[in-house]
Protein backbone atom coordinates (compact mmCIF):
# COMPACT_ATOMS: atom_id res chain seq x y z
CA UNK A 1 20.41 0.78 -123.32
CA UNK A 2 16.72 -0.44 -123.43
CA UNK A 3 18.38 -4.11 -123.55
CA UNK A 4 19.97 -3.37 -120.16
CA UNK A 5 16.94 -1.55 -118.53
CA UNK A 6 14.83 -4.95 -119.42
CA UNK A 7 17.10 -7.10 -117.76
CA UNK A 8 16.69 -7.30 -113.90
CA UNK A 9 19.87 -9.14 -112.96
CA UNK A 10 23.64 -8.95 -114.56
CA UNK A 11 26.66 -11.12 -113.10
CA UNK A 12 29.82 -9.36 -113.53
CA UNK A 13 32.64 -10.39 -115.86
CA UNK A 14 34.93 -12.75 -113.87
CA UNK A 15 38.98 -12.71 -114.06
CA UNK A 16 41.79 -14.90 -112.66
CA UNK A 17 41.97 -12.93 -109.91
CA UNK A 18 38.85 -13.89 -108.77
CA UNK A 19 40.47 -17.27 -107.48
CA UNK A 20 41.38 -15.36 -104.50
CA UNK A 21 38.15 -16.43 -103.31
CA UNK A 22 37.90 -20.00 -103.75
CA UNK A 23 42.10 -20.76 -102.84
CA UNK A 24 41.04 -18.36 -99.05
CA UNK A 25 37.82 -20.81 -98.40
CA UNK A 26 39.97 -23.97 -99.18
CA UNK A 27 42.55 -22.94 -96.93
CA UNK A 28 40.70 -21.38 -94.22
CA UNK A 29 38.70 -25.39 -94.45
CA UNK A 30 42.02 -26.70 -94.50
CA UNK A 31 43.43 -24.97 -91.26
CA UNK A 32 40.40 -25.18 -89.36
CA UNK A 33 40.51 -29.28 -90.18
CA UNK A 34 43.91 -29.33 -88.40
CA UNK A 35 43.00 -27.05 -85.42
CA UNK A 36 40.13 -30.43 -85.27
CA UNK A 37 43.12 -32.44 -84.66
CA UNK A 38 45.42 -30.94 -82.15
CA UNK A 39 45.12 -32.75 -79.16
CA UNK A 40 45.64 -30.22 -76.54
CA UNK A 41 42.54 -29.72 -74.91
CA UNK A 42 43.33 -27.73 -71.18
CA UNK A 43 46.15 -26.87 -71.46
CA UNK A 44 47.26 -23.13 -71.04
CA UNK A 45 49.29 -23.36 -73.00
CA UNK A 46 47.85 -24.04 -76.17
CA UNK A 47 46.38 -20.23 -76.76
CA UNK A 48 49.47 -18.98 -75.50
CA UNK A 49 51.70 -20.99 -77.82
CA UNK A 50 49.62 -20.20 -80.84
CA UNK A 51 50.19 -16.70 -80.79
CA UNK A 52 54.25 -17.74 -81.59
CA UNK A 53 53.10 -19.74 -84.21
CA UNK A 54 50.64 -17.41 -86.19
CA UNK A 55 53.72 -15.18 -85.79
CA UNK A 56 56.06 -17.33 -87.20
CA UNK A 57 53.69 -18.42 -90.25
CA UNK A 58 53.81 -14.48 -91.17
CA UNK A 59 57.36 -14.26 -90.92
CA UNK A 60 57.28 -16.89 -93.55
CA UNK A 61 56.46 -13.89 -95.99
CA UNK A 62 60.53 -13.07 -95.88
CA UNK A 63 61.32 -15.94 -98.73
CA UNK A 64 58.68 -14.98 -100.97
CA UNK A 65 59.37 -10.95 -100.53
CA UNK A 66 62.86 -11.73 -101.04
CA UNK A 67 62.34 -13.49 -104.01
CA UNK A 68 60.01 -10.79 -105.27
CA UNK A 69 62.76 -8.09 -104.75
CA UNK A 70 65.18 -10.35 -106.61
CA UNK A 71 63.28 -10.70 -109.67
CA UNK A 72 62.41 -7.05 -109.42
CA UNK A 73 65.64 -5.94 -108.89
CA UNK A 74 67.01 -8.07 -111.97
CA UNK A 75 64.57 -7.45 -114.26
CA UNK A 76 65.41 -3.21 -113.47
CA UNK A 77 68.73 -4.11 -114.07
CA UNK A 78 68.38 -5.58 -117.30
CA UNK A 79 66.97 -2.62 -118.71
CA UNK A 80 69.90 -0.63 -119.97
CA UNK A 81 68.83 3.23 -119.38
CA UNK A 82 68.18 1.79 -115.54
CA UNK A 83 71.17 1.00 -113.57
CA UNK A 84 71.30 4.11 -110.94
CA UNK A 85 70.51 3.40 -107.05
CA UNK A 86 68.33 6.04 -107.37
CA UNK A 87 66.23 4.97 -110.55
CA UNK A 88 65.81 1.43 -108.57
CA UNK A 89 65.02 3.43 -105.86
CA UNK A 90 62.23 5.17 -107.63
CA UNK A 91 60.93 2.13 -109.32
CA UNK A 92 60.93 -0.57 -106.72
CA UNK A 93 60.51 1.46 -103.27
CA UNK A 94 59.52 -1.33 -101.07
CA UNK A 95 62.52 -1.81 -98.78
CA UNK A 96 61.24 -4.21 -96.67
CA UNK A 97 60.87 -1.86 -93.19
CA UNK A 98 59.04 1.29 -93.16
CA UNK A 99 60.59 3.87 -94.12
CA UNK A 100 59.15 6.88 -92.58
CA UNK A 101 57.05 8.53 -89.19
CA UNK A 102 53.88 7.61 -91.37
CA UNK A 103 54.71 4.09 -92.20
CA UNK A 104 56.06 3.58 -88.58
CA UNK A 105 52.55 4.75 -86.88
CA UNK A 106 50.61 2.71 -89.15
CA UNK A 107 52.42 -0.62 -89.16
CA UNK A 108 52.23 0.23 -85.03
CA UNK A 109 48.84 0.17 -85.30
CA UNK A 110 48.17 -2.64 -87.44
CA UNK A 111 50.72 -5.17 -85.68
CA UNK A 112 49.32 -3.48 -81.98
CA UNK A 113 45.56 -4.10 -82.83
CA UNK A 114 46.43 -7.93 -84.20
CA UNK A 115 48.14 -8.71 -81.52
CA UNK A 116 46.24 -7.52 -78.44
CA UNK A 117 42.99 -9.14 -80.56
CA UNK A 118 45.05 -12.62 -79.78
CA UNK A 119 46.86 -11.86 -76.34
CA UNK A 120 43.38 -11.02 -75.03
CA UNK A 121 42.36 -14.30 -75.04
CA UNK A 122 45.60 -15.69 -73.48
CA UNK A 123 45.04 -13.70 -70.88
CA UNK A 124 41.66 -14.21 -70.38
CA UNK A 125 42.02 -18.20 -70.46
CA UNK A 126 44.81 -17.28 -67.63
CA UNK A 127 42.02 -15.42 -65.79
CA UNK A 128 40.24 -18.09 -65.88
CA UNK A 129 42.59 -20.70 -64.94
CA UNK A 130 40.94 -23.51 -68.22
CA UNK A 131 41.52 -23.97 -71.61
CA UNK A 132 38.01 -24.88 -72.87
CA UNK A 133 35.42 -22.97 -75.37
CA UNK A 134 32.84 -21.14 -73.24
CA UNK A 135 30.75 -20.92 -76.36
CA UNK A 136 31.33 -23.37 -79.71
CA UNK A 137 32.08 -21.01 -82.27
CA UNK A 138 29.31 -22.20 -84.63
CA UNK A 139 27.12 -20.42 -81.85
CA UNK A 140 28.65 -17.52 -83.09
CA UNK A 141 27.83 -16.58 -86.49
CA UNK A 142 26.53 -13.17 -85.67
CA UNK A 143 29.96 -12.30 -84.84
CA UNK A 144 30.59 -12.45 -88.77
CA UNK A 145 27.94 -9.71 -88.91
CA UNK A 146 29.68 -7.72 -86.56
CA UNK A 147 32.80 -7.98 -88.46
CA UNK A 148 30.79 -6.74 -91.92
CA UNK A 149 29.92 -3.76 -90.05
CA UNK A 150 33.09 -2.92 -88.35
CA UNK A 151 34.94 -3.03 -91.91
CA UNK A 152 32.25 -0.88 -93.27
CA UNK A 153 32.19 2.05 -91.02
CA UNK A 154 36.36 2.02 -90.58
CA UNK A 155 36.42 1.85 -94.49
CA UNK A 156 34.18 4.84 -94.22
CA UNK A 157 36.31 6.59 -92.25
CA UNK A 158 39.76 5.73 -92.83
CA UNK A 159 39.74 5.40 -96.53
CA UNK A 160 36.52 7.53 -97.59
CA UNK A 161 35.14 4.91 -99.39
CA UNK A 162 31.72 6.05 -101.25
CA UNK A 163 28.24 4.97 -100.59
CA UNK A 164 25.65 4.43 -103.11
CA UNK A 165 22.20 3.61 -103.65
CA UNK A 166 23.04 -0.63 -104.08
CA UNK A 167 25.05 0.01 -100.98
CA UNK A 168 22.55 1.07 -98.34
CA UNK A 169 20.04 -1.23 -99.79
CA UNK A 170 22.80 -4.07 -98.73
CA UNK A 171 23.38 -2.37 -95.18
CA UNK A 172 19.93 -2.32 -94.51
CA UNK A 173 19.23 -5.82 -94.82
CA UNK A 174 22.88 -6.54 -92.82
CA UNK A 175 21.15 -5.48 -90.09
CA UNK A 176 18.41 -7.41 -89.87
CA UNK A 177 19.89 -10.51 -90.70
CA UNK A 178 22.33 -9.19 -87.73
CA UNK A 179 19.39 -8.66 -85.56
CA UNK A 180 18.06 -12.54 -86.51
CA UNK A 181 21.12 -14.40 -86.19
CA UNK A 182 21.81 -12.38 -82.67
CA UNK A 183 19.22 -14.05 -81.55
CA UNK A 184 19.48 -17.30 -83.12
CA UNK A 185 22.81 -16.98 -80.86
CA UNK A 186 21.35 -15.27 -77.75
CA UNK A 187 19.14 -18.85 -78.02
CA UNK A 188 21.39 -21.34 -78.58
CA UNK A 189 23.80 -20.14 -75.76
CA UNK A 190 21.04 -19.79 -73.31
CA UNK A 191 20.74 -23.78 -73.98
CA UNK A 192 24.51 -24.51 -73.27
CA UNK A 193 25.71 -25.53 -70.11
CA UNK A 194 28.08 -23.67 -67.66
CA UNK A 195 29.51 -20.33 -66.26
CA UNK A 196 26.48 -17.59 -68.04
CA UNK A 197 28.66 -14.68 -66.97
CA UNK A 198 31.96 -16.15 -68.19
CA UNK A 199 29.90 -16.66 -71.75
CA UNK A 200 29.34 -13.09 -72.24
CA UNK A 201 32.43 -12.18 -71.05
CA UNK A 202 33.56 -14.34 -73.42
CA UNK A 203 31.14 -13.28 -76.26
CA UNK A 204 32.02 -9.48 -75.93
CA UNK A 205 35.32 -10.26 -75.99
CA UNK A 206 35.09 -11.67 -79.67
CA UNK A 207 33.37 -8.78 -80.46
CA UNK A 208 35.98 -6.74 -79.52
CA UNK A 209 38.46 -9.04 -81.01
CA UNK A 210 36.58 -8.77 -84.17
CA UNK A 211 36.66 -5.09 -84.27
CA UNK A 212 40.62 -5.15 -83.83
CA UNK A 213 40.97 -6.96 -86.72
CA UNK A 214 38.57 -4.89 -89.12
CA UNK A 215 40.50 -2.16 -87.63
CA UNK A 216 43.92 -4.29 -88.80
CA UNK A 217 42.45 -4.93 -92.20
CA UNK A 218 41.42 -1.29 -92.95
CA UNK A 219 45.21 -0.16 -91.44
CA UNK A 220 46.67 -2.41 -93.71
CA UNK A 221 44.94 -1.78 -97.18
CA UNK A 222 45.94 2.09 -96.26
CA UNK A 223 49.75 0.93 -96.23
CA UNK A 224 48.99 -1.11 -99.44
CA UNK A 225 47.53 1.74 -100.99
CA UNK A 226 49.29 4.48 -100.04
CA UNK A 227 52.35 3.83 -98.66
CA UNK A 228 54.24 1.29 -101.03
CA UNK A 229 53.98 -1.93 -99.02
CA UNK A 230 53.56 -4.73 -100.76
CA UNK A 231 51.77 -8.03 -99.23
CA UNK A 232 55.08 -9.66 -98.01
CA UNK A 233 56.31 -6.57 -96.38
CA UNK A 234 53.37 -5.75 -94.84
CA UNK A 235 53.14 -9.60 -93.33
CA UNK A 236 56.71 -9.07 -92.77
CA UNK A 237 56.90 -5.87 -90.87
CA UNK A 238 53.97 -6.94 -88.71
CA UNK A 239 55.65 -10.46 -87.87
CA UNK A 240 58.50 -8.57 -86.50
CA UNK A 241 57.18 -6.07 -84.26
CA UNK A 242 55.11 -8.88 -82.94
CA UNK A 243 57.98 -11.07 -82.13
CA UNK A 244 59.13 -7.66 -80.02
CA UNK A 245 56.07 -7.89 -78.12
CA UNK A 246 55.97 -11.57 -77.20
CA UNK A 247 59.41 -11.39 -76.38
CA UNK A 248 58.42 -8.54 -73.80
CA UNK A 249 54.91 -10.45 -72.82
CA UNK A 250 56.30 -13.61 -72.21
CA UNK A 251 59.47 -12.44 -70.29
CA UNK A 252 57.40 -12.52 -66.68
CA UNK A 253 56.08 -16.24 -67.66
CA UNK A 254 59.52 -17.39 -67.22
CA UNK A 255 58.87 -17.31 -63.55
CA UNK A 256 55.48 -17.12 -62.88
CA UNK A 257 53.61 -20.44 -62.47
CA UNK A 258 50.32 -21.55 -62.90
CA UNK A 259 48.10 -24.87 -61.90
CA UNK A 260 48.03 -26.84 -65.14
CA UNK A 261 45.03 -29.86 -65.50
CA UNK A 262 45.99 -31.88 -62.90
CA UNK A 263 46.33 -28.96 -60.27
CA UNK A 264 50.26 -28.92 -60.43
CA UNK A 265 52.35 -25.92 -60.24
CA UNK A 266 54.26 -25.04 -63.61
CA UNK A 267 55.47 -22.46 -65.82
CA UNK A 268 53.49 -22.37 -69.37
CA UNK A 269 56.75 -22.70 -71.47
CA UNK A 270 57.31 -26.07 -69.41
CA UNK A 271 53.06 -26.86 -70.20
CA UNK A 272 53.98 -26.19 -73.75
CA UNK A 273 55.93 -29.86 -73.22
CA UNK A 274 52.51 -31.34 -73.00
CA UNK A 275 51.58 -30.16 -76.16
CA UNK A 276 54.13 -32.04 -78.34
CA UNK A 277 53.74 -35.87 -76.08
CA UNK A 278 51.69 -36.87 -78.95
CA UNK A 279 54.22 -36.85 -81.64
CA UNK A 280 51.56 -36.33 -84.72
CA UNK A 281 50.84 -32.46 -83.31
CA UNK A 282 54.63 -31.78 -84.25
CA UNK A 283 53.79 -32.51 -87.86
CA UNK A 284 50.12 -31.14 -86.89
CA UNK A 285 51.86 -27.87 -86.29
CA UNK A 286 54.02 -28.06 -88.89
CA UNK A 287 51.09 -27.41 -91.33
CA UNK A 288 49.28 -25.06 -89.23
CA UNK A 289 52.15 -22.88 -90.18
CA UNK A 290 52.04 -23.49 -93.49
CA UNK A 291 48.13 -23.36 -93.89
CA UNK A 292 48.01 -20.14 -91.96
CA UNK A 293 50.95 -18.86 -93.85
CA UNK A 294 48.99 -19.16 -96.66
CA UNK A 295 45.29 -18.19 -95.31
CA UNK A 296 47.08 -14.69 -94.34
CA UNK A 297 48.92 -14.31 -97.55
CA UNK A 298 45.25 -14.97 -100.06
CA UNK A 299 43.26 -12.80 -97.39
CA UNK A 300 45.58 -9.56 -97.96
CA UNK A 301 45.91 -10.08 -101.31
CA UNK A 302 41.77 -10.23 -101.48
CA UNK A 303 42.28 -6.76 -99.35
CA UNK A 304 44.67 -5.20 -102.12
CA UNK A 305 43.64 -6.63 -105.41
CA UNK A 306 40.25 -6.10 -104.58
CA UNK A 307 38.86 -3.69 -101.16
CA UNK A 308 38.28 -4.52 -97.52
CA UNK A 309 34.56 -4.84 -98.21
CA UNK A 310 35.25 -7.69 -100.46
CA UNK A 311 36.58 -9.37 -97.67
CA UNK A 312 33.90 -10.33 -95.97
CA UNK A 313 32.25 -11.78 -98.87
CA UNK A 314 35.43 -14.21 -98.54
CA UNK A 315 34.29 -14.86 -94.96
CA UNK A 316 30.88 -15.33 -96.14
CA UNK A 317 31.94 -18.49 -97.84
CA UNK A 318 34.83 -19.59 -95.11
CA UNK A 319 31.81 -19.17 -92.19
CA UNK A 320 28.91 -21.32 -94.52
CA UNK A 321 31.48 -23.72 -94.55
CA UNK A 322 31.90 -24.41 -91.03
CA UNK A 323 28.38 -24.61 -90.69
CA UNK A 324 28.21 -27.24 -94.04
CA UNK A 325 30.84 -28.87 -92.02
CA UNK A 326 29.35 -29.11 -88.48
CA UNK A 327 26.05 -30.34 -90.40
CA UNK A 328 28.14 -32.99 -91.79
CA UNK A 329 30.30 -33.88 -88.65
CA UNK A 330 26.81 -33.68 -86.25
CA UNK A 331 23.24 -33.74 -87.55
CA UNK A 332 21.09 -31.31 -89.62
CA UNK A 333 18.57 -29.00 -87.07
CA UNK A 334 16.46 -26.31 -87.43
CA UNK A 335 19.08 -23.72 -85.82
CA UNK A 336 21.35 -24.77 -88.40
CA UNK A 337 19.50 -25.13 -91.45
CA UNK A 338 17.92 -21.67 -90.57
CA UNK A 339 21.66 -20.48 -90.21
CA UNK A 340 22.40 -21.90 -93.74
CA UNK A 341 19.69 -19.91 -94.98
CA UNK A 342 20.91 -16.60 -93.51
CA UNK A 343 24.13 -17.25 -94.63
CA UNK A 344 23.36 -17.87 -98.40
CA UNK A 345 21.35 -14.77 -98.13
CA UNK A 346 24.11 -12.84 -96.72
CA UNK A 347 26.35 -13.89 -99.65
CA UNK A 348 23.27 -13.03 -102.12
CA UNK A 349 24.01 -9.52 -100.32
CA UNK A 350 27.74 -9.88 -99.94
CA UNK A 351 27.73 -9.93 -103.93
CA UNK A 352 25.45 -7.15 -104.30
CA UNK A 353 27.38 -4.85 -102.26
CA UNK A 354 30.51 -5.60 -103.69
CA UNK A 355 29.03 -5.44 -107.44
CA UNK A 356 29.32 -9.11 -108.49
CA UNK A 357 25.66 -9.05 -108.50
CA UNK A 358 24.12 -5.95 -109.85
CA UNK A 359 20.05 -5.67 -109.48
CA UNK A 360 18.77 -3.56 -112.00
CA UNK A 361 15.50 -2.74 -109.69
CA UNK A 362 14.41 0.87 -108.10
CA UNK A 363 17.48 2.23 -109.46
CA UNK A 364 20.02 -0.04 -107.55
CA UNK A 365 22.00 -0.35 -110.67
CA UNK A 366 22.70 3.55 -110.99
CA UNK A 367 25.99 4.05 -109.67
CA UNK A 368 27.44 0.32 -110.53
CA UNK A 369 30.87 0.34 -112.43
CA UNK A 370 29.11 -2.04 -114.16
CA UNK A 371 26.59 0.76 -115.63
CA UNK A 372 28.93 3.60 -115.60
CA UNK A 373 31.36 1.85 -117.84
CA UNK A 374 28.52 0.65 -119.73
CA UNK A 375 26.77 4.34 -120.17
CA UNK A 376 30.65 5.84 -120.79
CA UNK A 377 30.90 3.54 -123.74
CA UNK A 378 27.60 4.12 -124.93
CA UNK A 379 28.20 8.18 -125.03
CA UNK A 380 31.57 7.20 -127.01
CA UNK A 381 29.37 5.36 -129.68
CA UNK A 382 27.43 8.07 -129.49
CA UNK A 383 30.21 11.22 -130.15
CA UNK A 384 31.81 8.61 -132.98
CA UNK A 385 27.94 8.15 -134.34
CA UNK A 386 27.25 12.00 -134.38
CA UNK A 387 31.12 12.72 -135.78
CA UNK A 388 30.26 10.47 -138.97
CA UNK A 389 26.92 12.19 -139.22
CA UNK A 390 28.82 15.71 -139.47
CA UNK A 391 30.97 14.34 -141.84
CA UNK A 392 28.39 12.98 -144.44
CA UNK A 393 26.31 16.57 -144.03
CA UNK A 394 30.03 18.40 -144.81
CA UNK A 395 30.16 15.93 -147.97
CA UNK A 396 26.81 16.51 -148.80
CA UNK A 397 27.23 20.10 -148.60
CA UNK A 398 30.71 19.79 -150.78
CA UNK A 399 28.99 18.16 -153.66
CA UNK A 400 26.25 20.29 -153.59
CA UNK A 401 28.80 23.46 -154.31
């Protein structure tokens, strides 16, 4: 124990699993390289037309949850003192659909909050009557901030998660790096061009978007917890209520037109023709899907082999690099080296939190599974060590009669 006490720093034990991490950041790299590419500036349509296809990417989960039940299914069968309906039932409950008033509210709710998080920007660049950024979203990192804290408090309250000493340390400096990259943000917008009101209408509406996802994300581990979903369903399920709201959203668009770039009159599902006149964004798209398929599928399976907290660690390393890759792209600056900084912090923090980096300072280290497993098995050498001495005295005292 002394050994541990004089060390200051301990890295936990990594596993496979951990590649979760590094296979999110390459795809969420990957996907935002091909958004880079689409060549759709203007055009109402676009926002309106990705919302079908981060649909469709999640109803992509149906092959692999179909070949998951398969498997599962066979392998039951195989096992010769399981062949009932209702021992399969028992064993593999995961039908796909929810099953009861519980599961029904709470895939509501998740599929409800994801989806008016991206409709509220379709209708907001409808508002607005133009397609373009108000605000670059590397002049946004704070909103990453926001989205640590969200998941934190929701966690809090919809899963009970516990707080410790190593915890509130972490929170504490969250904020202020919140409070320093606000302004770093407040700054740089100030120095952009344009509409000032339309910015922060703009800026609170990511906020708000932000919260309905931490809000999706803590939903979602409660079904994966609790309430036998599996990844795939879960993706699956929320896919098709979805495609039951755009069907109803869309329906008015049918006849209801808008000025496109050049000031003519036209429905968006005729704008969405515009899209596609450069042939390359069909194959573009193509791999959008399949990127996005795939950035969904690592970040909920972070969420359930793992917690929601260790999400934004994930998002840690997807946001530092979009800034390593605007540095790249642009030029190196003071705003964005400073950025860097805060960011490599925040993952210093990030990994503290989560208990990949445990600090064995002013008592930080006391409630880490790292220490608790490491003081259960010293109390187990311990009870063996004072067994053994019991037995030699009984010996002692044998011989001695």
């Amino acid at each position: 124990m002394n050994k541990k006490k004089n060390k200051y720093f301990f890295i936990a034990k990594p596993h496979l699993k951990h590649l979760l991490f590094l296979l999110y950041f390459l795809v969420s790299l990957g996907e935002n390289y091909i958004q880079d590419f689409l060549e759709n500036e203007n055009n109402l349509a676009t926002p309106f037309f990705d919302v079908y296809i981060y649909i469709l990417s999640d109803f992509l989960s149906i092959i692999p949850y179909l070949i998951v039940k398969y498997r599962t299914k066979s392998d039951i069968m195989k096992t010769p003192t399981l062949r009932s309906s209702s021992d399969l039932e028992l064993i593999y409950n995961d039908n796909g659909l929810y099953t009861t008033k519980k599961d029904l509210i709470n895939i509501l709710l998740l599929a409800s909050s994801d989806y008016i998080a991206q409709i509220s920007f379709v209708i907001y660049y409808l508002i607005k009557q133009e397609y373009t950024l108000d605000i670059p979203n590397i002049n946004l990192n704070s909103i990453f901030i926001f989205n640590i804290i969200f998941l934190i408090i929701l966690s809090k309250l919809f899963l009970h998660t516990r707080f410790y000493r190593h915890h509130y340390f972490s929170c504490l400096i969250i904020i202020l790096v919140l409070l320093a990259l606000v302004i770093l943000d407040i700054i740089q917008i100030n120095k952009e061009e344009g509409n000032k009101l339309l910015s922060n209408i703009y800026l609170f509406l990511r906020i708000v978007k932000t919260f309905l996802y931490s809000f999706e994300d803590v939903i979602g581990k409660v079904l994966l917890l609790y309430q036998n979903f599996t990844v795939y369903s879960l993706l699956l399920n929320k896919s098709i209520i979805q495609i039951i709201f755009s069907i109803v959203f869309s329906f008015p668009f049918i006849f209801i037109k808008l000025k496109d770039e050049e000031n003519n009159e036209r429905t968006l599902f005729s704008m969405i023709g515009d899209i596609f006149e450069n042939k390359r964004n069909i194959l573009l798209y193509f791999f959008l899907i399949i990127m996005n398929f795939f950035y969904n599928v690592f970040l909920w399976q972070i969420i359930d082999n793992f917690s929601v907290n260790h999400l934004w660690l994930a998002q840690m390393f997807e946001g530092l690099g979009f800034l390593i890759l605007d540095i790249i792209t642009n030029s190196i600056t003071l705003d964005r080296s400073l950025r860097i900084v805060l960011y490599i912090f925040l993952l210093i923090i990030a990994c503290i939190y989560n208990e990949f980096l445990v600090v064995n300072i002013c008592g930080l280290s006391k409630d880490t599974k790292l220490f608790l497993d490491y003081k259960a098995k010293k109390e187990k050498e311990d009870q063996i060590l004072l067994e053994n001495i019991k037995e030699d005295v009984n010996l002692d005292e044998t011989f001695e009669d």
